[in-house]
Protein backbone atom coordinates (compact mmCIF):
# COMPACT_ATOMS: atom_id res chain seq x y z
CA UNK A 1 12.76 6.30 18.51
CA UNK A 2 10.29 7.43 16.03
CA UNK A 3 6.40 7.34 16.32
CA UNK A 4 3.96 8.55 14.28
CA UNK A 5 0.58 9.26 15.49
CA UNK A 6 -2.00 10.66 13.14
CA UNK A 7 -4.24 12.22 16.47
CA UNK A 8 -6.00 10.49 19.62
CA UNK A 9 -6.95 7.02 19.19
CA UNK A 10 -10.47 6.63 17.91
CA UNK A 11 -12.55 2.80 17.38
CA UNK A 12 -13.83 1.82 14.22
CA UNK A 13 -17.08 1.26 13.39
CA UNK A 14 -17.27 -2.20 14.54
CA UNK A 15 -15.92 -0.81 18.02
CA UNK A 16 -12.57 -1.82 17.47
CA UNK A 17 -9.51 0.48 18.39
CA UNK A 18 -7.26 1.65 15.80
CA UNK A 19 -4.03 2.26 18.47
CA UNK A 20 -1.02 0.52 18.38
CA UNK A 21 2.40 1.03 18.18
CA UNK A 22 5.16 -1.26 17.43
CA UNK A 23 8.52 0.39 18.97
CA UNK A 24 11.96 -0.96 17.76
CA UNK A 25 13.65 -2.81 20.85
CA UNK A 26 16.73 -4.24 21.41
CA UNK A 27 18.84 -5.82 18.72
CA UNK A 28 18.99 -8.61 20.24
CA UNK A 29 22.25 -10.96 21.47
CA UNK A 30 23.85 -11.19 18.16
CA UNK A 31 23.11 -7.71 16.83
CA UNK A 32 21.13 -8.63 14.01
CA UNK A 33 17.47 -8.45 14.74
CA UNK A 34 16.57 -7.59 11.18
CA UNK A 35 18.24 -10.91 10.08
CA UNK A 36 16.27 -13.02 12.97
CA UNK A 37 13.22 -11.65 12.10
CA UNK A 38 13.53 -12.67 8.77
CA UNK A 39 14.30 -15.62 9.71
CA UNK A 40 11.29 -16.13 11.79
CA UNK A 41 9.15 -15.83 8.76
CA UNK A 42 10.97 -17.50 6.69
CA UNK A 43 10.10 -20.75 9.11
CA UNK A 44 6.25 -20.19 7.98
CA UNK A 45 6.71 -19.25 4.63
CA UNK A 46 6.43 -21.86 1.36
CA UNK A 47 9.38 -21.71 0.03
CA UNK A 48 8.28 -21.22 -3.41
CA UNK A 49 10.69 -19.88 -5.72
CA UNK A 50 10.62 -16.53 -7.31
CA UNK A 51 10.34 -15.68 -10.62
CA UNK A 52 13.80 -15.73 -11.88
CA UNK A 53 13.11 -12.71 -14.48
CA UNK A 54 13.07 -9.69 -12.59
CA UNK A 55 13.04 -7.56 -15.34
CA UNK A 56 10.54 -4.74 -14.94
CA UNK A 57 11.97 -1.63 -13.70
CA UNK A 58 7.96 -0.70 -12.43
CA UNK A 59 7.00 0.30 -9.31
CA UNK A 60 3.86 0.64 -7.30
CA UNK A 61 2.90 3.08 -4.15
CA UNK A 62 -0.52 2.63 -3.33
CA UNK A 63 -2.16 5.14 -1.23
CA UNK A 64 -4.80 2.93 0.69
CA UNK A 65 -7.48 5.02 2.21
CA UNK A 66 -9.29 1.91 4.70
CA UNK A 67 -12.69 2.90 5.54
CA UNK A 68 -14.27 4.25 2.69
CA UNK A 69 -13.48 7.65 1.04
CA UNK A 70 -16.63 9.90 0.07
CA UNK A 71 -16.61 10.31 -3.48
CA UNK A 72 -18.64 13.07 -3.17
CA UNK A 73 -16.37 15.37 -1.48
CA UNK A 74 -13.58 14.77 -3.34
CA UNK A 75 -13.58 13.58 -7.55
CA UNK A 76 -17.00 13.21 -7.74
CA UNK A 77 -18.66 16.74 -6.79
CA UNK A 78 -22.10 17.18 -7.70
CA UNK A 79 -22.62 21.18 -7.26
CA UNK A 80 -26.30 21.36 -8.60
CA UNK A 81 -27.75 18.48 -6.12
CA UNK A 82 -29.09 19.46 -2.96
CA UNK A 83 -27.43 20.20 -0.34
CA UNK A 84 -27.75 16.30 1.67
CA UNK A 85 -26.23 15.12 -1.62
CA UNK A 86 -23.41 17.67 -2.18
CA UNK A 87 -22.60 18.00 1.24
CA UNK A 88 -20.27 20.56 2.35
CA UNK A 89 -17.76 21.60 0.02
CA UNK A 90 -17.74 23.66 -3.01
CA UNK A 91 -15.82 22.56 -6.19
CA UNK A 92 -12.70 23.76 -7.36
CA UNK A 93 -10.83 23.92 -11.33
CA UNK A 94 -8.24 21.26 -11.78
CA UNK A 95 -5.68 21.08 -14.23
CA UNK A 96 -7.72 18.49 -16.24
CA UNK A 97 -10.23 20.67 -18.10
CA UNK A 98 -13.94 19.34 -17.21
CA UNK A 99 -12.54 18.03 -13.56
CA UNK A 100 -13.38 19.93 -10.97
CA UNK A 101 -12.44 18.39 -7.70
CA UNK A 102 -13.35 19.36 -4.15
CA UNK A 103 -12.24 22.68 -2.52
CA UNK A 104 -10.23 20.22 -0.06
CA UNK A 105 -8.03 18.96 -3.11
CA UNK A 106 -5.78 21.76 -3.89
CA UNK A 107 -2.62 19.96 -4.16
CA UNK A 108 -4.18 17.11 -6.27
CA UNK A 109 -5.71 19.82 -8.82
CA UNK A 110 -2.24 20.89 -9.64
CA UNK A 111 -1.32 17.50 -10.89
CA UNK A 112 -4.91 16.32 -12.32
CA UNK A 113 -3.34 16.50 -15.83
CA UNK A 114 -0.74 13.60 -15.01
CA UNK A 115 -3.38 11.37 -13.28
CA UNK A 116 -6.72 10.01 -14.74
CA UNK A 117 -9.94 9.54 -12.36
CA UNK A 118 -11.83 6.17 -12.65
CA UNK A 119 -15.53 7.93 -11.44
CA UNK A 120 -17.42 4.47 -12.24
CA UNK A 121 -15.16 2.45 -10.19
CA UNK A 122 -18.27 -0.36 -8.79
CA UNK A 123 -18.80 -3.65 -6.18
CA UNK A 124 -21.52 -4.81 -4.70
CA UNK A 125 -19.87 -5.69 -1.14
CA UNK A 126 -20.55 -3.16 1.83
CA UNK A 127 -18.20 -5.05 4.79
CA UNK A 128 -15.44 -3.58 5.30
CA UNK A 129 -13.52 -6.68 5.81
CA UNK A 130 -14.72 -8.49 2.86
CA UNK A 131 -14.39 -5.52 0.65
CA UNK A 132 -10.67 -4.47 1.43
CA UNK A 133 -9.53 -7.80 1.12
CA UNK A 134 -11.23 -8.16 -2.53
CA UNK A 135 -9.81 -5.51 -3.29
CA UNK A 136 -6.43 -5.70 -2.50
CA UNK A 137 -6.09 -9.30 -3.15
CA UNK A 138 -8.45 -9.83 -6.54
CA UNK A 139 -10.82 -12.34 -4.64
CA UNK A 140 -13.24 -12.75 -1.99
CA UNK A 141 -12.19 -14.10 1.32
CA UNK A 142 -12.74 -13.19 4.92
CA UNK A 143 -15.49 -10.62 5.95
CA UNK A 144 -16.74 -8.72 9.39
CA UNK A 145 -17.09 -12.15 11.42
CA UNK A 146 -14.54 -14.57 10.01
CA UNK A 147 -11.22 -11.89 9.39
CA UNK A 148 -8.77 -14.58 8.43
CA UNK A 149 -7.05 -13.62 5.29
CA UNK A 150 -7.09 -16.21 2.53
CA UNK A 151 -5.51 -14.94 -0.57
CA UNK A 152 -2.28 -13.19 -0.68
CA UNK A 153 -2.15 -9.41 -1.35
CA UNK A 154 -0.74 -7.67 -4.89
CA UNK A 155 2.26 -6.09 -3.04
CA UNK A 156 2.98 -9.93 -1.60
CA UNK A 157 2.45 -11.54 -5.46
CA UNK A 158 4.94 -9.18 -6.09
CA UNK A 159 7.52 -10.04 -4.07
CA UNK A 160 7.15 -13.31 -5.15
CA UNK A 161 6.90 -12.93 -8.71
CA UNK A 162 9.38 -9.95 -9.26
CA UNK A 163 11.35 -9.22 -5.76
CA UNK A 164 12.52 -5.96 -5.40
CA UNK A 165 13.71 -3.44 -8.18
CA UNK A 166 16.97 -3.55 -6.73
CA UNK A 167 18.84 -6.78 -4.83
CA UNK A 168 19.30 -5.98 -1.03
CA UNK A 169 16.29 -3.88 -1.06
CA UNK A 170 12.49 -4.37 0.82
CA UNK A 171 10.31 -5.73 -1.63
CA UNK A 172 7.16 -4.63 0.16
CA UNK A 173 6.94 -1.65 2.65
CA UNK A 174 3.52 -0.57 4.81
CA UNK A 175 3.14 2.26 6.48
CA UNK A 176 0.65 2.79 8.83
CA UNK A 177 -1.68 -0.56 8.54
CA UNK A 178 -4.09 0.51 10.80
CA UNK A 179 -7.37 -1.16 9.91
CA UNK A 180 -9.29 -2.67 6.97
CA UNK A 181 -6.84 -4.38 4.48
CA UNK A 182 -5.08 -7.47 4.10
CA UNK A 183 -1.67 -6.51 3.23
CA UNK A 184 0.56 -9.74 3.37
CA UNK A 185 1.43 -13.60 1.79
CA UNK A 186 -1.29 -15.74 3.15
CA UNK A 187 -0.39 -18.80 1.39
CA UNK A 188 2.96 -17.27 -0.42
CA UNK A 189 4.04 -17.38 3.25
CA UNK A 190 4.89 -14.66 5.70
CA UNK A 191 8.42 -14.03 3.74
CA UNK A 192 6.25 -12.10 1.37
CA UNK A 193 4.40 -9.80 4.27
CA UNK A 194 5.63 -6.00 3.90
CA UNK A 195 7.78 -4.70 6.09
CA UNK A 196 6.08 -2.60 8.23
CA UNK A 197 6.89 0.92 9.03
CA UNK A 198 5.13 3.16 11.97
CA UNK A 199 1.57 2.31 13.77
CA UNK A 200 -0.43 -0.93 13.12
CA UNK A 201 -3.72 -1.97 15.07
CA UNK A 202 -4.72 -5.51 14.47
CA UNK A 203 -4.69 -7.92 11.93
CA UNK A 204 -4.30 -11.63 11.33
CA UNK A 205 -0.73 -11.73 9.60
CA UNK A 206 2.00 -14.16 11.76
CA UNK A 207 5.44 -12.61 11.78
CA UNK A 208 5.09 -8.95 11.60
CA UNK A 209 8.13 -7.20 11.32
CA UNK A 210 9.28 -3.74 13.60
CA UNK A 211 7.96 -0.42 13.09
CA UNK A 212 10.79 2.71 13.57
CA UNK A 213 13.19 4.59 10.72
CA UNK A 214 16.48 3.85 9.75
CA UNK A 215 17.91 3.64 13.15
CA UNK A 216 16.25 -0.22 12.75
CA UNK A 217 19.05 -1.17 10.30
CA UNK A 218 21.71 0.05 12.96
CA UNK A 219 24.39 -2.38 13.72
CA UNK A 220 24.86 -2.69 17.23
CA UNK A 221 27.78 -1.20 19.04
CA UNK A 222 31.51 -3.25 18.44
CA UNK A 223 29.59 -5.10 15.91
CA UNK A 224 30.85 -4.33 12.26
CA UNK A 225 30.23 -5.35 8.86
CA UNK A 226 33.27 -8.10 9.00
CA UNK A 227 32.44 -9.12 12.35
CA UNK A 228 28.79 -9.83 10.68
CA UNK A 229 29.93 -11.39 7.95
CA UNK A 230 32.08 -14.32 9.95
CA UNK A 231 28.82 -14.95 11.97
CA UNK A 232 26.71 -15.31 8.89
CA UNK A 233 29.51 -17.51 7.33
CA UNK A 234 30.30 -19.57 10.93
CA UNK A 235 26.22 -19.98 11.01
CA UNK A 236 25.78 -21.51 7.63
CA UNK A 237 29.01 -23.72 7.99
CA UNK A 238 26.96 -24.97 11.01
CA UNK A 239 23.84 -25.26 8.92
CA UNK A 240 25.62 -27.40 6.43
CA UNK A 241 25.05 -30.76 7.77
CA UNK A 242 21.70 -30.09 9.17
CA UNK A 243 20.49 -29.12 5.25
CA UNK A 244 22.08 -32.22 4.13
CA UNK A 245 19.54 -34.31 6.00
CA UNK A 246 16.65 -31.83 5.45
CA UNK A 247 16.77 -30.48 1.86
CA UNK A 248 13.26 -28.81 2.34
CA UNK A 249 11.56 -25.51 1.05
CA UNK A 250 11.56 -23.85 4.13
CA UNK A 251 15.98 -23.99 4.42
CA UNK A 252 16.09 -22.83 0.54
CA UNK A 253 14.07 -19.40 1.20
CA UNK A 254 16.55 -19.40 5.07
CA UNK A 255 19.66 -19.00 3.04
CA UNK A 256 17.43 -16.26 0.72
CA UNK A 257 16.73 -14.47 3.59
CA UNK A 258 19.91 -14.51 5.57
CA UNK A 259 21.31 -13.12 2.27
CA UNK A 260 18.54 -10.25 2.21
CA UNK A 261 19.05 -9.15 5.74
CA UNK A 262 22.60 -8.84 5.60
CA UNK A 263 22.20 -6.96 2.22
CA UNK A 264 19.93 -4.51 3.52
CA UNK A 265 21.88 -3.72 6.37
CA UNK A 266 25.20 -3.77 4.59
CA UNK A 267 24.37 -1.91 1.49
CA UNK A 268 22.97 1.09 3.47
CA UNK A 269 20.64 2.09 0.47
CA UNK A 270 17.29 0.93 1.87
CA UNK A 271 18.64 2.09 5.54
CA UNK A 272 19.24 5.45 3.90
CA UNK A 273 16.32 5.80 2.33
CA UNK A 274 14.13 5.71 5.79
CA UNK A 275 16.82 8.75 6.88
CA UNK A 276 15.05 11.76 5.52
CA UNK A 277 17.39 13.80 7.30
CA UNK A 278 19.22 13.05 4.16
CA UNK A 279 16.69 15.02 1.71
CA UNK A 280 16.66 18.25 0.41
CA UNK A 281 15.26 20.89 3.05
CA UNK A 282 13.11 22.48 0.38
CA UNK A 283 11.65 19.29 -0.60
CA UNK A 284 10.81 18.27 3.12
CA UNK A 285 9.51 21.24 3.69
CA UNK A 286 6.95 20.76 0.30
CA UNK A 287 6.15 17.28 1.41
CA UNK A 288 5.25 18.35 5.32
CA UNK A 289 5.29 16.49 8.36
CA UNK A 290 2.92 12.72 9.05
CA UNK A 291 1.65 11.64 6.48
CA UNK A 292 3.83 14.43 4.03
CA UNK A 293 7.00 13.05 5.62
CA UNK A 294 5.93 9.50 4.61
CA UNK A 295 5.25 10.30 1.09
CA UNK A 296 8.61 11.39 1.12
CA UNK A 297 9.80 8.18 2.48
CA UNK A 298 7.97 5.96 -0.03
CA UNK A 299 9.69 8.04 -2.77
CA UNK A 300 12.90 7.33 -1.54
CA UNK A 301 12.22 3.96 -0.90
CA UNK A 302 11.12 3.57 -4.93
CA UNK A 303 14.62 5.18 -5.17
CA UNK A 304 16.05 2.43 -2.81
CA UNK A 305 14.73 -0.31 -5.19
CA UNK A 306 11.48 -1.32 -3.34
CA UNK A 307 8.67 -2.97 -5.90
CA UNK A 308 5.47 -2.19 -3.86
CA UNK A 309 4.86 0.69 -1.05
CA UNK A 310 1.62 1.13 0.83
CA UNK A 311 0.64 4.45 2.50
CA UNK A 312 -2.04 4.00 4.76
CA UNK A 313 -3.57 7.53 5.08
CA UNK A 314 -6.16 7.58 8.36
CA UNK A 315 -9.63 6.46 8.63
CA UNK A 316 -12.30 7.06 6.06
CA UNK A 317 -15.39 5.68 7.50
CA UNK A 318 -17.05 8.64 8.44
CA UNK A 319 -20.64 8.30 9.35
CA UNK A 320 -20.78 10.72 11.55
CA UNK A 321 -19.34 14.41 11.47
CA UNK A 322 -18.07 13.87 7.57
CA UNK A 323 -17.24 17.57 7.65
CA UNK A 324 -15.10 17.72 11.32
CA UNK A 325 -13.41 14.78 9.84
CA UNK A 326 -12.53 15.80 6.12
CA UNK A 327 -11.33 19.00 7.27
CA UNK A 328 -8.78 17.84 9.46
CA UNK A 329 -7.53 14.45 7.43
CA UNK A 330 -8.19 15.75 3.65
CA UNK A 331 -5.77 18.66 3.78
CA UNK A 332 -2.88 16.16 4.80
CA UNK A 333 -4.02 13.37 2.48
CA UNK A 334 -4.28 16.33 -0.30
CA UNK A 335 -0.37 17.53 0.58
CA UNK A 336 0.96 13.57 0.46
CA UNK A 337 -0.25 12.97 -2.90
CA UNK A 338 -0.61 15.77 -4.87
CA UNK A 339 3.41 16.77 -3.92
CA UNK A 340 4.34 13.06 -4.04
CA UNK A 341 2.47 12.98 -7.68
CA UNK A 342 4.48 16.32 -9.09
CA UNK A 343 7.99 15.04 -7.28
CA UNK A 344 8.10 11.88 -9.28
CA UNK A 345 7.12 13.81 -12.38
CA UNK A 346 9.74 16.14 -11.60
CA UNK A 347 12.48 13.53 -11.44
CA UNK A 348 11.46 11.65 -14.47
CA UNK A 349 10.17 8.67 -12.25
CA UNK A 350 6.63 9.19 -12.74
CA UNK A 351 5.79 6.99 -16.05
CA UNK A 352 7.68 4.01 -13.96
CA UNK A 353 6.00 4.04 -10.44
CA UNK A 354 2.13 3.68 -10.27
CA UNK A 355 0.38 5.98 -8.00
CA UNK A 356 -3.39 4.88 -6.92
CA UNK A 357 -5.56 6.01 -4.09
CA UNK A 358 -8.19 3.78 -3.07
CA UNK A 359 -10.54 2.69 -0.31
CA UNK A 360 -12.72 -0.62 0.03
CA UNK A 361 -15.52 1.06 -1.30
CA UNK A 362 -17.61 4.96 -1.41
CA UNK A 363 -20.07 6.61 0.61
CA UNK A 364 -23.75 7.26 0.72
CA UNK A 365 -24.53 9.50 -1.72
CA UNK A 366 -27.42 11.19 0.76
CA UNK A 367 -26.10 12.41 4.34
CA UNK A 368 -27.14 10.87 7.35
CA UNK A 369 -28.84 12.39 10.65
CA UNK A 370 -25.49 12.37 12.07
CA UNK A 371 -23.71 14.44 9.36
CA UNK A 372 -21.53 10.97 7.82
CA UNK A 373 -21.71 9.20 5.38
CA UNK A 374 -22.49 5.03 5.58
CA UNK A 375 -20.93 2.37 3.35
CA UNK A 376 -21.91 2.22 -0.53
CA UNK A 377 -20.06 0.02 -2.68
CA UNK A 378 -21.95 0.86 -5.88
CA UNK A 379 -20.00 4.42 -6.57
CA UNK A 380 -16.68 4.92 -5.59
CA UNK A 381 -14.03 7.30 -7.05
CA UNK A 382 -10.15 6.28 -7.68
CA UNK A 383 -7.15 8.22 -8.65
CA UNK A 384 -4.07 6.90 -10.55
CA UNK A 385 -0.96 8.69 -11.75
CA UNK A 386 2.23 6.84 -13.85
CA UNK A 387 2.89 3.64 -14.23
CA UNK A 388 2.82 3.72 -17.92
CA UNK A 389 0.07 4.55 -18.67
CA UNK A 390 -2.09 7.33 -20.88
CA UNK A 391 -3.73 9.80 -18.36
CA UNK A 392 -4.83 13.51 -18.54
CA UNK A 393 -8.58 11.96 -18.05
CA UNK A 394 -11.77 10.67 -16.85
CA UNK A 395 -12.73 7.07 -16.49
CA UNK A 396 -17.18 6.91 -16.43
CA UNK A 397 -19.62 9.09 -15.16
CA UNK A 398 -22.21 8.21 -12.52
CA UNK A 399 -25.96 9.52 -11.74
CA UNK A 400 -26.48 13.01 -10.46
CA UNK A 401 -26.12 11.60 -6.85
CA UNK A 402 -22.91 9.85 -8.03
CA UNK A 403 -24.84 6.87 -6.35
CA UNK A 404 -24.17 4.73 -9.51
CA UNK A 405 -22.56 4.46 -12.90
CA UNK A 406 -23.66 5.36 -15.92
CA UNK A 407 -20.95 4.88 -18.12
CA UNK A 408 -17.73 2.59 -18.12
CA UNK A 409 -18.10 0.79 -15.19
CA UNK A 410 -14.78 -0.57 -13.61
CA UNK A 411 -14.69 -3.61 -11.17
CA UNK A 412 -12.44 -4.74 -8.68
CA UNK A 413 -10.75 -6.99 -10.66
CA UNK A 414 -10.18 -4.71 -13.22
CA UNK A 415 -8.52 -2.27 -10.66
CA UNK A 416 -6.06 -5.43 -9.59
CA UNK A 417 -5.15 -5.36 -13.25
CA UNK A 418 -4.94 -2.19 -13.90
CA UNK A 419 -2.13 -2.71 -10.69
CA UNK A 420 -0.29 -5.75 -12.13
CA UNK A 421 -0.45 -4.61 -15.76
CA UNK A 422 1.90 -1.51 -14.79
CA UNK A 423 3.89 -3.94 -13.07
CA UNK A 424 4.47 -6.16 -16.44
CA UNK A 425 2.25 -8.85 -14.69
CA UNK A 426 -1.16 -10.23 -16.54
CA UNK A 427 -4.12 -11.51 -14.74
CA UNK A 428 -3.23 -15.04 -16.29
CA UNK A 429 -0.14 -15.37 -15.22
CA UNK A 430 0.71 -18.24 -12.57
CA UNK A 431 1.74 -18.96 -9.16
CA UNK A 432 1.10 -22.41 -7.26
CA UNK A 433 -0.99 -23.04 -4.05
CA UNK A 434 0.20 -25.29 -1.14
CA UNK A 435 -1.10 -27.91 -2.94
CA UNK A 436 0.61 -27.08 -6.19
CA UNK A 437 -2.05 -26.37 -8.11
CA UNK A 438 -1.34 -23.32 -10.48
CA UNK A 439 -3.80 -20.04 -9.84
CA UNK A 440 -4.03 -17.59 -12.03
CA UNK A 441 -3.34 -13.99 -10.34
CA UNK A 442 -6.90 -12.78 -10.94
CA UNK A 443 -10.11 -14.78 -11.93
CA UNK A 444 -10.81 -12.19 -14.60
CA UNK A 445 -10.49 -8.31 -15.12
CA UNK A 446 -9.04 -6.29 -17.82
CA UNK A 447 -7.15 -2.81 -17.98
CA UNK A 448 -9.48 -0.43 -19.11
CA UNK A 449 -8.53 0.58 -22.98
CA UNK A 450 -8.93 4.59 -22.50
CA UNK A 451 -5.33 4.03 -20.18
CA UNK A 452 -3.38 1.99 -22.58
């Protein structure tokens, strides 16, 4: 059994704990607990069909930093400010000329001449809650008190626009969902949550799916692939007259689903691409253990034919100790996506998979008594890589506190199409409600022009 732990369990700052761990169990009685969770889901979900075109060959990995990341300490140094505004770290030369970065970005500064920094990124929302899902979704919903999730996520619209690159592959992976984000279907239906891949806290999504590796997709032992195949066929013989009398949405995605589990763990490319053991010693070595290790994975699972990965890197909400904190998470972070960044570029997949690391929202660009950082939506600093488009750049400017922007500001929306753009999505495009009403992906936002 795998677990990964990224250190001692610690609460967030609404007192919650962030420590949970979903082990794979037993396979169940007929072997095929990949298949029945599925079809749990699949019970919830809509039904509604999926876009029939699945011809982009993008992909996404989104490196989701819940919490909050300083943009002080990181893209957005401010050397000449005092020292409650600078805060720790010195700056450091990036490949981008005019970039300096923090000292704790080494990795990152390699590759800051394939990836373009959006400093004016901008909201106005400081719950966590309320933020994360905003941003991750494209519109308001829940917030601190009421946590339900109401819209579904970009990695969900996704899977239900597009599917996976690849048939018999995960549309939708998660690693780590540990706190602030809403990463699944909502009203697309659970069939369109991620499959989720080492520790989780809490959330509101029905129907999660196991934790583990690749030893998940295992076929139980005496049962084989032709064995599997006669239950799957005996089970929808028996299904037959049952769909005759109840020709409804949810028995269309059932057969969809049946068909995806026994892909996946027939095909042995998504099962293989959880088996790092498989990879190059060198290259595991360059990626590193944690968080390293699951860069790695996402890669491969990009490889496998997976449309949208999530890698959720720790807790970012540092108000107090912003220091202790940085210098134990940032070097990791700084590994995952810097090597992740230069790997893709080094296999040609780079201008086809979207990179972006995000939080809900910045810090406070003046330390605290307690050494932290508090919430501030108004300044926030993202990093993309890939996905198409033009980079080699910087995207705004803020004050000389890096408190707000002064040039080119970016909102949320436009970050959710800056997402679905590289995806061949537009924020018009379509999909229908319960009720059937059509909704257009975003209610506004635009890619910014300097990336096109």
């Amino acid at each position: 059994m795998l677990r990964i732990s990224q250190g001692p369990a610690r609460p967030l700052c609404d007192g919650l704990n962030r420590r949970q761990f979903l082990e794979v169990g037993s396979l169940g009685a007929f072997g095929l607990s990949l298949s029945s969770l599925l079809r749990s889901e699949a019970r919830a979900a809509d039904g509604t069909a999926r876009n029939p075109l699945r011809t982009s060959k993008r992909s996404v990995i989104l490196v989701w930093q819940h919490g909050g990341p300083s943009q002080l300490d990181t893209f957005d140094m401010k050397p000449m400010a005092p020292t409650e505004v600078r805060g720790p770290y010195r700056s450091i030369a990036s490949r981008l000329p005019g970039l300096d970065v923090s000292e704790m970005c080494p990795e990152q500064a390699k590759v800051m001449d394939k990836c373009t920094v959006i400093r004016s990124f901008t909201h106005g929302n400081g719950d966590h809650w309320a933020a994360a899902h905003w941003m991750l979704t494209g519109r308001l919903g829940p917030n601190g008190s009421t946590r339900t999730p109401k819209q579904p996520a970009l990695g969900a619209v996704a899977s239900h626009l597009l599917g996976p690159r690849l048939d018999g592959s995960l549309p939708t992976v998660n690693m780590n969902d540990g706190g602030f984000g809403y990463h699944g279907g909502a009203w697309l239906g659970v069939a369109h949550n991620p499959f989720r891949y080492g520790e989780y806290s809490y959330g509101n999504e029905a129907g999660r799916l196991p934790g583990g590796d690749h030893r998940s997709f295992s076929l139980v032992d005496g049962l084989t692939a032709d064995t599997l195949s006669d239950r799957v066929s005996l089970q929808k013989q028996l299904d037959t007259m049952r769909k005759r009398i109840d020709q409804n949405s949810s028995f269309r995605q059932l057969d969809e689903v049946d068909q995806t589990a026994l892909d996946i763990l027939l095909s042995g490319r998504t099962r293989a691409a959880f088996d790092v053991s498989k990879e190059d010693p060198k290259t595991r070595e360059r990626y590193g253990e944690g968080w390293g290790e699951q860069a790695l994975i996402a890669r491969r699972l990009i490889e496998s034919g997976s449309r949208f990965v999530t890698l959720n890197t720790g807790y970012w909400d540092d108000h107090g100790n912003l220091k202790g904190n940085l210098d134990n998470k940032m070097p990791r972070h700084d590994r995952a996506v810097g090597v992740l960044i230069q790997d893709l570029a080094e296999r040609g997949m780079l201008n086809d998979t979207l990179v972006v690391t995000a939080g809900e929202f910045g810090r406070t660009p003046v330390m605290n008594k307690d050494a932290g950082r508090d919430h501030w939506p108004q300044a926030q600093s993202v990093l993309i890589a890939g996905g198409g488009y033009r980079h080699g750049q910087i995207i705004g400017s803020t004050d000389e506190k890096a408190a707000y922007p002064t040039s080119r500001p970016v909102h949320v929306e436009d970050f959710c199409a800056i997402i679905y753009h590289a995806l061949g999505l537009s924020p018009t495009d379509t999909i229908y409600d319960n009720a059937g009403r059509p909704v257009h992906l975003l209610p506004g936002g635009e890619v910014p022009r300097e990336l096109i």
